[in-house]
Each structure stands twice: as structure tokens, then as C-alpha cells.
Protein backbone atom coordinates (compact mmCIF):
# COMPACT_ATOMS: atom_id res chain seq x y z
CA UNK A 1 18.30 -12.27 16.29
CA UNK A 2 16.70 -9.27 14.78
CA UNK A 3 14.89 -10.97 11.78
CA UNK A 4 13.57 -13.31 14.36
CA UNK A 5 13.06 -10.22 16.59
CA UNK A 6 10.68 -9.15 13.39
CA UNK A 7 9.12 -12.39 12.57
CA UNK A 8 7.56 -12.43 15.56
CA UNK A 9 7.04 -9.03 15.58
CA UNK A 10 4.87 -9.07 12.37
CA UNK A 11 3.30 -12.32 14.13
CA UNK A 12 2.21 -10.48 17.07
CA UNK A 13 0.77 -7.37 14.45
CA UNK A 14 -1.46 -9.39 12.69
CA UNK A 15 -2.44 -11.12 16.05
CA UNK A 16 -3.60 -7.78 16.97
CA UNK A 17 -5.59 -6.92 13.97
CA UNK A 18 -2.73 -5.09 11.52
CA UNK A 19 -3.46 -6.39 8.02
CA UNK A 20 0.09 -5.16 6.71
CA UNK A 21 3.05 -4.20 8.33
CA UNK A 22 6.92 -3.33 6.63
CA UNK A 23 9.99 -2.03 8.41
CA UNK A 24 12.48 0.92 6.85
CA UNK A 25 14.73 3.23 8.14
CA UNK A 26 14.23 7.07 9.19
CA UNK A 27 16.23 7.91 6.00
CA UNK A 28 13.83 5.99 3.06
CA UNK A 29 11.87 8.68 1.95
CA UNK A 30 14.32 11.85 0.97
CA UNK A 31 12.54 12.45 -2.54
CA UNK A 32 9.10 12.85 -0.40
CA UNK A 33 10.58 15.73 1.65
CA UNK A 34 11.46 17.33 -1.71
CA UNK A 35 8.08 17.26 -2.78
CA UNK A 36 6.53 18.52 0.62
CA UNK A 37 8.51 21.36 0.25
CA UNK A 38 7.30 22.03 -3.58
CA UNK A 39 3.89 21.60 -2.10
CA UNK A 40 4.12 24.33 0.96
CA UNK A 41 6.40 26.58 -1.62
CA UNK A 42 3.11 26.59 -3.76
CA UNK A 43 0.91 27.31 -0.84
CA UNK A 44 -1.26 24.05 -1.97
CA UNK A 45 -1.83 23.25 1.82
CA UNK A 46 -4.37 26.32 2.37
CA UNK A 47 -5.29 27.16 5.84
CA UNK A 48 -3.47 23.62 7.01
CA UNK A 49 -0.61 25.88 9.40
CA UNK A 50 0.15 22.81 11.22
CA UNK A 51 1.33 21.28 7.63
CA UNK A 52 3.96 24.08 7.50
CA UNK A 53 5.07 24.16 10.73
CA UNK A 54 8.78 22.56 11.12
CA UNK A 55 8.63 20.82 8.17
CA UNK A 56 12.32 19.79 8.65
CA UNK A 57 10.37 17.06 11.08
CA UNK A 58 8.41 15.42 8.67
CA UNK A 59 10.56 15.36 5.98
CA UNK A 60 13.23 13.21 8.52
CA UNK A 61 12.03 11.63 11.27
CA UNK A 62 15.81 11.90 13.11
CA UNK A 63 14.31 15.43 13.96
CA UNK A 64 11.52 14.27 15.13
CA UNK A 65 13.30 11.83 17.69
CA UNK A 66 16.90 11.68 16.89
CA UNK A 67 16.87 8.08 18.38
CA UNK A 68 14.73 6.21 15.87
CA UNK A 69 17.27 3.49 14.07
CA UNK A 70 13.99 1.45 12.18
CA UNK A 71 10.04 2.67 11.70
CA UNK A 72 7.22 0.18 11.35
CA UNK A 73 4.52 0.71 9.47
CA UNK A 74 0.87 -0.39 10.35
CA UNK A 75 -2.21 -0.79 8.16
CA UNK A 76 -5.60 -1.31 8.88
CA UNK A 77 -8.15 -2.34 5.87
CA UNK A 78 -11.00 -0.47 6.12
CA UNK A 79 -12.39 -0.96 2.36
CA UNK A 80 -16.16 -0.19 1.84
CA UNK A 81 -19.28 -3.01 1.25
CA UNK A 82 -20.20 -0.67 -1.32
CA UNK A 83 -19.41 1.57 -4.38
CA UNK A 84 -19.05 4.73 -2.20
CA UNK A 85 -19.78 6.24 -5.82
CA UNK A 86 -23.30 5.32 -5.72
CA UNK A 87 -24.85 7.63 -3.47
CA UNK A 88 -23.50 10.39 -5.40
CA UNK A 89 -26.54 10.00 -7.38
CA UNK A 90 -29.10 10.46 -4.43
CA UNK A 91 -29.01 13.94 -4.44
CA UNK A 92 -30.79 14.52 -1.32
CA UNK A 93 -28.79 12.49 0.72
CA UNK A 94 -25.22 13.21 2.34
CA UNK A 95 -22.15 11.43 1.12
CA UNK A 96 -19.81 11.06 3.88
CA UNK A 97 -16.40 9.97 3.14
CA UNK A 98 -15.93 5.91 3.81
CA UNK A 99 -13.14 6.14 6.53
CA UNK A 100 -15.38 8.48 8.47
CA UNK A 101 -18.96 6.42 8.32
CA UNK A 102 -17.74 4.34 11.58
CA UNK A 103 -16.00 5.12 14.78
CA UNK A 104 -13.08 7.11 14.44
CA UNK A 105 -10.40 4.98 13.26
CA UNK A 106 -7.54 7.31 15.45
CA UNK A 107 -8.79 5.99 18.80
CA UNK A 108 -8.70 2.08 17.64
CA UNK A 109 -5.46 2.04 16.17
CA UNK A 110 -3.40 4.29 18.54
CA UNK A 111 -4.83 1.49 21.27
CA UNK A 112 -3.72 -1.51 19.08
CA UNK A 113 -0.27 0.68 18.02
CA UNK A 114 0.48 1.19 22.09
CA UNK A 115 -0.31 -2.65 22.60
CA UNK A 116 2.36 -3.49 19.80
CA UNK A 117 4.75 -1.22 20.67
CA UNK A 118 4.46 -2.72 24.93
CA UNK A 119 4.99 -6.29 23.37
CA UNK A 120 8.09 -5.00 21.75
CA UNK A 121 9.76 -3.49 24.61
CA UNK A 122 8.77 -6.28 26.73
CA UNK A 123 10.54 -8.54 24.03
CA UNK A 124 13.77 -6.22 23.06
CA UNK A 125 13.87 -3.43 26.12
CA UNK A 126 14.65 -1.02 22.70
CA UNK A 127 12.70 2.58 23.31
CA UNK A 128 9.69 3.30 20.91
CA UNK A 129 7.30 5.83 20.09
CA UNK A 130 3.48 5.69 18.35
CA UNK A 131 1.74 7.73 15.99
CA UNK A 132 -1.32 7.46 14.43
CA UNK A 133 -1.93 10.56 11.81
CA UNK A 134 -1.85 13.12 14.63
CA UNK A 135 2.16 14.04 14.22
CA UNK A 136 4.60 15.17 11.90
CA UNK A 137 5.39 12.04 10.17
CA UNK A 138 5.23 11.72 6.60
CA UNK A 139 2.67 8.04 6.47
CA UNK A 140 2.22 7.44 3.35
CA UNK A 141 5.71 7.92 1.95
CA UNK A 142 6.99 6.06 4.95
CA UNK A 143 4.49 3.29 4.27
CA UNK A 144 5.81 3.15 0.36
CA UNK A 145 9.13 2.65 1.92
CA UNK A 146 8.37 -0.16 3.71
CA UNK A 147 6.61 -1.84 1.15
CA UNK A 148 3.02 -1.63 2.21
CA UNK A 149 1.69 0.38 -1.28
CA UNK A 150 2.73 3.40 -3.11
CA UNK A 151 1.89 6.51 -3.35
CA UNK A 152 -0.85 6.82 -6.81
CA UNK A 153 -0.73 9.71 -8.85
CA UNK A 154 -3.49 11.34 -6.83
CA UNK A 155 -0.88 10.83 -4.16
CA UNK A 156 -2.88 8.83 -1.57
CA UNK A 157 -1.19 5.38 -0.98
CA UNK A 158 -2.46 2.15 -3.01
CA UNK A 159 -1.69 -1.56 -1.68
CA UNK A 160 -1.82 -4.62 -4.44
CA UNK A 161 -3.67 -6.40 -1.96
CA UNK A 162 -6.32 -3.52 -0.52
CA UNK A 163 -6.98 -1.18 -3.00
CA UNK A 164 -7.29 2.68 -1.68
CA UNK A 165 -8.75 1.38 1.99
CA UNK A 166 -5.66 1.35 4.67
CA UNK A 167 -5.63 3.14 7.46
CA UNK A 168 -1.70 3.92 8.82
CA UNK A 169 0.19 4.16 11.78
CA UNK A 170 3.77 4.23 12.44
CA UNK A 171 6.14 3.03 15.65
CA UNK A 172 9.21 4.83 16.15
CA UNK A 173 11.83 2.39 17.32
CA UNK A 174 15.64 2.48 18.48
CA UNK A 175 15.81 -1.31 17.43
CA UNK A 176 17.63 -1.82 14.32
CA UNK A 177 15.33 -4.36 12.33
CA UNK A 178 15.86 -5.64 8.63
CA UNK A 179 14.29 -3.35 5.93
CA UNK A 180 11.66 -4.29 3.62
CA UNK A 181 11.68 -3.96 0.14
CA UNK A 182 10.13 -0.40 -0.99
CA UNK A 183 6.91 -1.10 -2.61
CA UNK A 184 7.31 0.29 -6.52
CA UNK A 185 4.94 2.50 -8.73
CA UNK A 186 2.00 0.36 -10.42
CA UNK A 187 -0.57 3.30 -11.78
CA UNK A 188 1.44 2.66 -15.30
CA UNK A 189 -0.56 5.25 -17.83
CA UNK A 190 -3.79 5.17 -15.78
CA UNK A 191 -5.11 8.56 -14.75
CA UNK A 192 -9.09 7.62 -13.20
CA UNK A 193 -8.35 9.62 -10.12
CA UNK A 194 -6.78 12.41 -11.81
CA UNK A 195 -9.56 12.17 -14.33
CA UNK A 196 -13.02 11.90 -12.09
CA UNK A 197 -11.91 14.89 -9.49
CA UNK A 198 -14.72 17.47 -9.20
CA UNK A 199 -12.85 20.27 -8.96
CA UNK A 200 -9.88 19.68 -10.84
CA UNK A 201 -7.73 19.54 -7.45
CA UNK A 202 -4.44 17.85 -9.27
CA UNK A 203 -2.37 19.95 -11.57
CA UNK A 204 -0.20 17.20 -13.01
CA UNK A 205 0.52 13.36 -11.88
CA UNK A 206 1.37 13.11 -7.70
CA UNK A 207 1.08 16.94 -7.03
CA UNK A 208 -2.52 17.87 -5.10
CA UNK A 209 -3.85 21.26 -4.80
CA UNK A 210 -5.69 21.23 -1.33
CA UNK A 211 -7.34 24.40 -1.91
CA UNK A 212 -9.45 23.00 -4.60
CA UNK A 213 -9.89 19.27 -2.58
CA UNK A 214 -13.50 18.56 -1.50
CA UNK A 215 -12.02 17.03 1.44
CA UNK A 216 -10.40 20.10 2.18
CA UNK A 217 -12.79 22.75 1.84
CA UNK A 218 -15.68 20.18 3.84
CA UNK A 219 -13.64 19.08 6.58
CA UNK A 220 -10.43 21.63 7.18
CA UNK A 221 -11.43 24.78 5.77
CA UNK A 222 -13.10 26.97 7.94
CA UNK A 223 -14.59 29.69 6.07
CA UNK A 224 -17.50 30.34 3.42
CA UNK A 225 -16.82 27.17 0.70
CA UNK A 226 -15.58 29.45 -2.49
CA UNK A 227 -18.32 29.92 -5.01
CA UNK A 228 -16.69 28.42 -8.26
CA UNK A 229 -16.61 24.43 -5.91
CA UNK A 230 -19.80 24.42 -4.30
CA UNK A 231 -21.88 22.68 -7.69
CA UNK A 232 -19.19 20.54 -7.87
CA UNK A 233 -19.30 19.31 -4.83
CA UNK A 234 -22.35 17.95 -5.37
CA UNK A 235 -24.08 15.94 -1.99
CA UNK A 236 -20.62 15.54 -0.43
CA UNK A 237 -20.79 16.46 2.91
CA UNK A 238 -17.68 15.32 4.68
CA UNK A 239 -14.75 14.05 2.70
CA UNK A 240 -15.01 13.10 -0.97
CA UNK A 241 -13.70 9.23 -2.38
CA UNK A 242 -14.05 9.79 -5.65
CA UNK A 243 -9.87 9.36 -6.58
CA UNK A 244 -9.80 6.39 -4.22
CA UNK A 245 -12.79 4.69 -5.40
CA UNK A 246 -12.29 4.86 -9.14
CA UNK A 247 -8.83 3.60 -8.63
CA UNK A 248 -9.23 0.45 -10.56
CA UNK A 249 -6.36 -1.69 -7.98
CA UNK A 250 -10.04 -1.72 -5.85
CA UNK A 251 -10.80 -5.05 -8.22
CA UNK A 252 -8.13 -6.81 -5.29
CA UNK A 253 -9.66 -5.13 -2.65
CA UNK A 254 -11.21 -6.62 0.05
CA UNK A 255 -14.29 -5.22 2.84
CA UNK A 256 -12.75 -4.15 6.08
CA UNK A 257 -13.33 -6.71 8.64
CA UNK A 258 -13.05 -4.08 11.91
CA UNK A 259 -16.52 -4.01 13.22
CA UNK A 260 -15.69 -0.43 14.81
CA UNK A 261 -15.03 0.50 11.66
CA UNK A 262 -17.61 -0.59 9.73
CA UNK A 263 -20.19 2.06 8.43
CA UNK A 264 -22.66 2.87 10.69
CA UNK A 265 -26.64 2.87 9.31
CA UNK A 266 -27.13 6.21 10.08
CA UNK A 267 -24.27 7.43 8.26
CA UNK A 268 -24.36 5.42 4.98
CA UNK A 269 -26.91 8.01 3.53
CA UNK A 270 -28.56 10.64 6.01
CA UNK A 271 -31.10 12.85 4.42
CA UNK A 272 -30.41 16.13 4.13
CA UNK A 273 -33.22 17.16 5.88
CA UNK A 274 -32.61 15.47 8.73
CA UNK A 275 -29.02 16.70 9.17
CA UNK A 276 -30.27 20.54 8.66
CA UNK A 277 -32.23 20.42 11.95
CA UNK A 278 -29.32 19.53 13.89
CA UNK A 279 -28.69 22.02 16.66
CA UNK A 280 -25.19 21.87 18.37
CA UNK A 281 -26.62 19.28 21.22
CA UNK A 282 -27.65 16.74 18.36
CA UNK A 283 -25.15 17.23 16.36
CA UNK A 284 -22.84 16.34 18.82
CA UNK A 285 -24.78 13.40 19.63
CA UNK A 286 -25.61 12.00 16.15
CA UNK A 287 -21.80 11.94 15.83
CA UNK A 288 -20.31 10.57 18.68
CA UNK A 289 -17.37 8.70 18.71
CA UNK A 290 -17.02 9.93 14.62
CA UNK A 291 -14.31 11.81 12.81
CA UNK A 292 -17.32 13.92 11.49
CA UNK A 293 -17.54 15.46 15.05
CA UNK A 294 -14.26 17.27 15.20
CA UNK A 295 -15.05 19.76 12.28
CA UNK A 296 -18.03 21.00 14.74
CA UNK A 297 -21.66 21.65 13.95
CA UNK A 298 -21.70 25.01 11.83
CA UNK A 299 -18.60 23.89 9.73
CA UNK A 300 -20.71 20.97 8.95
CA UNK A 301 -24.30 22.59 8.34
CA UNK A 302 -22.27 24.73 6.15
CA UNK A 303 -21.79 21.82 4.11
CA UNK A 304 -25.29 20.52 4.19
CA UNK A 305 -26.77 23.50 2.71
CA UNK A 306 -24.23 22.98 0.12
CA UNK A 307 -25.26 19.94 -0.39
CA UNK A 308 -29.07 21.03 -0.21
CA UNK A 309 -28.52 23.88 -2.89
CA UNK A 310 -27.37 20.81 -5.27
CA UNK A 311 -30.52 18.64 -4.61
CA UNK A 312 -32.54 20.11 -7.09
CA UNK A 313 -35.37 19.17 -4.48
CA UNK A 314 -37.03 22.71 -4.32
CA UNK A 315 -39.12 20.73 -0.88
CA UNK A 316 -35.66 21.98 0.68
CA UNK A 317 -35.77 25.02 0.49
CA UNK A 318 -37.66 25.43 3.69
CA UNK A 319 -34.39 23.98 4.96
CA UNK A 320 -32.72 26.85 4.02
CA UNK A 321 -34.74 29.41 4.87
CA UNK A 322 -35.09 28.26 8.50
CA UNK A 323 -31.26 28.29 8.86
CA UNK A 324 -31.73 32.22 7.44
CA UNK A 325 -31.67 32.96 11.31
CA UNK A 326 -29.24 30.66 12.04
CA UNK A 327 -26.58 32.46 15.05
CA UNK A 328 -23.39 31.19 12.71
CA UNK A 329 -22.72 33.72 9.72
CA UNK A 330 -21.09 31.02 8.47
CA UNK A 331 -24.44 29.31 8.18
CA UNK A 332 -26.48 31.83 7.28
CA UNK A 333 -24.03 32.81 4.29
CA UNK A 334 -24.03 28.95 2.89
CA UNK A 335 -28.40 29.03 3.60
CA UNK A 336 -28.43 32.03 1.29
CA UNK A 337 -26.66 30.18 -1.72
CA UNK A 338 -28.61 27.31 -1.29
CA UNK A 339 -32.03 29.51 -1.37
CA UNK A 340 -30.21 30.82 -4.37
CA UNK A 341 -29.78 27.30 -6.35
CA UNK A 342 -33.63 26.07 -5.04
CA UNK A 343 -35.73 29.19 -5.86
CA UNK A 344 -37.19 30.69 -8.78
CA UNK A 345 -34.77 33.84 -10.08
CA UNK A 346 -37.43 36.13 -9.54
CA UNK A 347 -38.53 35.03 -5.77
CA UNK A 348 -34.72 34.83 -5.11
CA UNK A 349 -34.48 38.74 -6.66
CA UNK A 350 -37.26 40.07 -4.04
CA UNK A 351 -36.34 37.83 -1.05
CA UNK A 352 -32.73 39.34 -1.24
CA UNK A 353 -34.27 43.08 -1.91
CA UNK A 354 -35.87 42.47 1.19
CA UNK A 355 -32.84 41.22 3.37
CA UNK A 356 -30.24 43.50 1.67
CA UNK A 357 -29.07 45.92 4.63
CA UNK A 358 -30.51 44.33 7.42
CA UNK A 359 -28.12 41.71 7.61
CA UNK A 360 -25.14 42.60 10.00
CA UNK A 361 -22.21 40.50 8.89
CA UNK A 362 -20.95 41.37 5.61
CA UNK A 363 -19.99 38.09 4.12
CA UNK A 364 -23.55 37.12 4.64
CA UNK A 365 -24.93 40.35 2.88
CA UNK A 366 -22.73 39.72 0.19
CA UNK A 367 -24.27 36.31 -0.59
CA UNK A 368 -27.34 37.88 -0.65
CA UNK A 369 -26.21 40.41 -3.45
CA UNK A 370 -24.49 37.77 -5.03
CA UNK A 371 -27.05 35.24 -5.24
């Protein structure tokens, strides 16, 4: 009964849009919690708190919900049209990660998750619970466990069949189904996505430093970007896909066929200059219904001026000085670099003599003597 139970379980998933689904058991991924331990030991989850916060939970799902018996594991292709690689090149344009150039992809699959897990209690009366990315579960170990990918050496998960591009979600379930097979290692002696990274964010094979991530420090840290990332960062303005692009198991991927999900115009390559003059109001509007929205609009003008300083296009600068009296430090600090990067030494030299100890917050004078 239950591997018909499952059968048409994985029927009624793809009915619903899933592109992959795999079944294990809350106790299939007890090397992973090993490793998330290493990783909070070394402190390489930053200013992520909620990472370290009852870690016991991730690392076994029991304590999460001591009546899971089986987890199911969702995921949605979302691969790119494009090389997300190219724009890289258009320096005064914004690269915005590829899972974040449609609608957020949280709000579709926790909708298709909920409609899955319904079906199954209407066909087993077991009890379930849904997640989608926004609780302590461990995905993309879980996911390897069920045989939907494995985790790559820049320890984001990798499918045979779609490349770097799946989105995850997972239903907690009291039913005991058959397990799939776990899906085994395949990066062999490649190292691409170790090898491209800007800022040198993996210290060995499967072990990430978030501090030095460009998807980090653009989209969860909060503060000034440190000085020794922000030229490598290049145009990247929300997320970076450099490991998951150059992954070379992308020759078997396949474009995502979600229309919410697919990029929208406005987002494939926004100039700069345009996304500088966005007050809070626009911002907000430009960006509704998109993962770029939660990081708010100084966190992420913060990131265009980063982005502006790299341009090389000294037109910009204007840009930057405009934002000079922006009312977010953190704003005016990140204008200040990019003035720094776009002017001549010596017009840099007397516009900071000039602003040197009339600006109030310190981190923002600092820039200025720094520059």
C-alpha cells in the first residue's frame, strides 16, 4: 500500500508542477549535521543568528517535530534562458542573482507544497507539515538524501538532470513511505565553482565561508560591505551565480518552465542609474512581489553604489554624489567609496578635505578619510 501510496503521490507532484521529488527518512543526513556544526564553530555564518539558533533542529528533524516517520522532497527548475555570466561584463548594469529576477519563488511553492500535502491527507489521513526555506530544515542535504542531486563542492545542491537551478521544499510526514536511493557525489576532480569565486569564499572542497560570499554581504549583511570585497564584487547587486553557473552539469540543464518565475524585463539588466534614484516608495514598487524587496531600499542602494564605483563610467559619478545627502549612513558611506573609485585622486583629495568633520556619523567620515 505505501509504494502505491507514493506512486501516486509523485503522480499528483508532478501534476502540480514539482519537476523532482524523493522520499527519506528524518535520520539520512547525520554527516550534514556534523558539518553545520564545523561551520557555526568557525563562525562562517556571519551575522546569520537565525543559522545558530537551535541547531540541534536542523541537524534532525525529530526535534523539529518528533512525529515525522518519512520527508519528501520538492524541486522546482528554475534554470536561466541565459548565461547569467554575461552581464557581468556590462559594467553599468546590475546583475541580480537568477532565482531572484522573477516573483519570489517562496510564495509559489509553499502554495503548491500546501496543495500536495491536502491531497495526501485526504488520501492517507497521516499528519504533515510544509516548509519552503523559511525553517530549520537542512534542504539541500535532505534533498541529497532523497536522491534529487548532491551537494557540489561549493556546497549548493546539483541534479544530473537540472544543473544548479532547483528550487526546494520539504513535507514533513508521519506516513512511513519507501526511501529513495541517496543521490551520490559526481563533481569527480572538477573545481569551476571553487575556482571562479570573486572573493575566494571556499577554503577547501564543500566548506563555504559566508563572510566572504557576495550573496552574503549583498543580500544578508547589513552593514558597510568590507573594503577588501567591494572590486570584486564587481556589478553584482543582489546575489552572485557565478559557482552555480560555471558548474559544467548546466550542459543537462534545462530553462525553467514556471512563468512566475521566469525573469522579469526589468530585472534582467537595470542600469545603474536608474536603480540609484530609487527612493523608498519606488523601490518598493519596482520590486514587488521580488525576493530583492525583503533586503529593503538602503541595504540595496548600498549595493548599487558598489556596483557604480566598479563601472568605470565616470558619467556616474553624479550618482554618487547626489546620494552624498542621502538620510541612510549606510548610503552615504557606500556613495563616498564609489566617488572614490570614479574621480580623479586629486578632486577626490579636496572633495573629502572639504567634508572631513562635517559629517556626523563616523563610519561615514571614515570613508571619507579612507577614500
Amino acid at each position: 500500500m505505501s509504494a502505491l501510496l507514493k506512486a501516486s503521490l509523485t503522480h499528483e507532484a508532478r501534476t502540480l508542477g514539482f519537476d523532482c521529488v524523493g522520499v527519506t527518512g528524518p535520520d539520512g543526513i547525520a554527516d550534514a549535521g556534523k558539518h553545520f556544526r564545523e561551520f557555526l564553530d568557525a563562525g562562517a555564518h556571519g551575522d546569520m543568528d537565525w543559522l545558530a539558533a537551535n541547531p540541534e533542529r536542523r541537524i534532525d528533524p525529530r526535534v523539529l517535530w518528533p512525529g515525522v516517520r518519512s520527508v519528501i522532497m520538492l524541486g522546482v527548475n528554475y534554470g536561466p534562458d541565459e548565461n547569467p555570466l554575461a552581464i557581468l561584463a556590462r559594467r553599468t548594469r546590475g546583475a541580480i542573482s537568477v532565482y531572484a529576477q522573477g516573483d519570489d519563488y517562496h510564495d509559489l511553492i509553499k502554495k503548491r507544497l500546501k496543495a500536495l500535502a491536502r491531497w495526501l491527507v485526504a488520501a492517507s489521513g497521516c499528519e504533515v507539515k510544509v516548509f519552503v526555506d523559511t525553517a530549520a530544515v537542512m534542504e539541500k542535504p535532505l534533498a541529497q538524501a532523497a536522491g534529487l542531486g548532491w551537494q557540489g563542492k561549493h556546497t549548493n545542491l546539483v541534479s544530473r538532470q537540472f544543473g544548479s537551478w532547483l528550487f526546494l521544499g520539504a513535507i514533513f510526514t508521519s506516513l512511513d513511505l519507501p526511501h529513495d536511493e541517496a543521490d551520490a557525489d559526481h563533481c569527480g576532480s572538477c573545481r569551476a565553482c571553487l575556482d571562479i569565486c570573486p572573493t575566494s569564499a571556499f577554503p577547501a572542497p564543500y566548506r563555504l565561508d559566508a563572510r566572504r560570499c557576495i550573496s552574503y554581504l549583498t543580500i544578508e549583511s547589513r552593514g558597510p560591505i568590507p573594503r577588501e570585497f567591494r572590486q570584486a564584487i564587481g556589478n553584482r547587486i543582489y546575489g552572485c551565480d557565478d559557482c552555480l553557473a560555471v558548474c559544467p552539469w548546466n550542459k543537462f540543464a534545462q530553462a525553467g518552465h514556471e512563468a512566475k518565475l521566469a525573469a522579469r524585463q526589468d530585472l534582467r539588466a537595470p542600469e545603474l542609474a536608474d536603480l540609484a534614484r530609487l527612493d523608498d516608495a519606488a523601490f518598493r514598487a519596482r520590486f514587488t512581489k521580488s525576493p530583492v524587496k525583503r533586503i529593503g531600499r538602503d541595504r540595496f542602494i548600498r549595493n548599487v553604489l558598489i556596483a557604480i564605483g566598479n563601472s568605470n563610467d565616470r558619467a556616474l559619478a553624479v550618482e554618487a554624489e547626489r546620494l552624498l545627502a542621502d538620510p541612510s549612513p549606510l548610503v552615504r558611506g557606500a556613495a563616498v567609496w564609489a566617488l572614490s573609485q570614479l574621480m580623479a585622486p586629486e578632486a577626490f583629495a579636496v572633495r573629502a578635505a572639504n567634508a572631513i568633520g562635517t559629517e556626523s556619523d563616523d563610519t561615514v567620515a571614515a570613508e571619507w578619510q579612507r577614500g
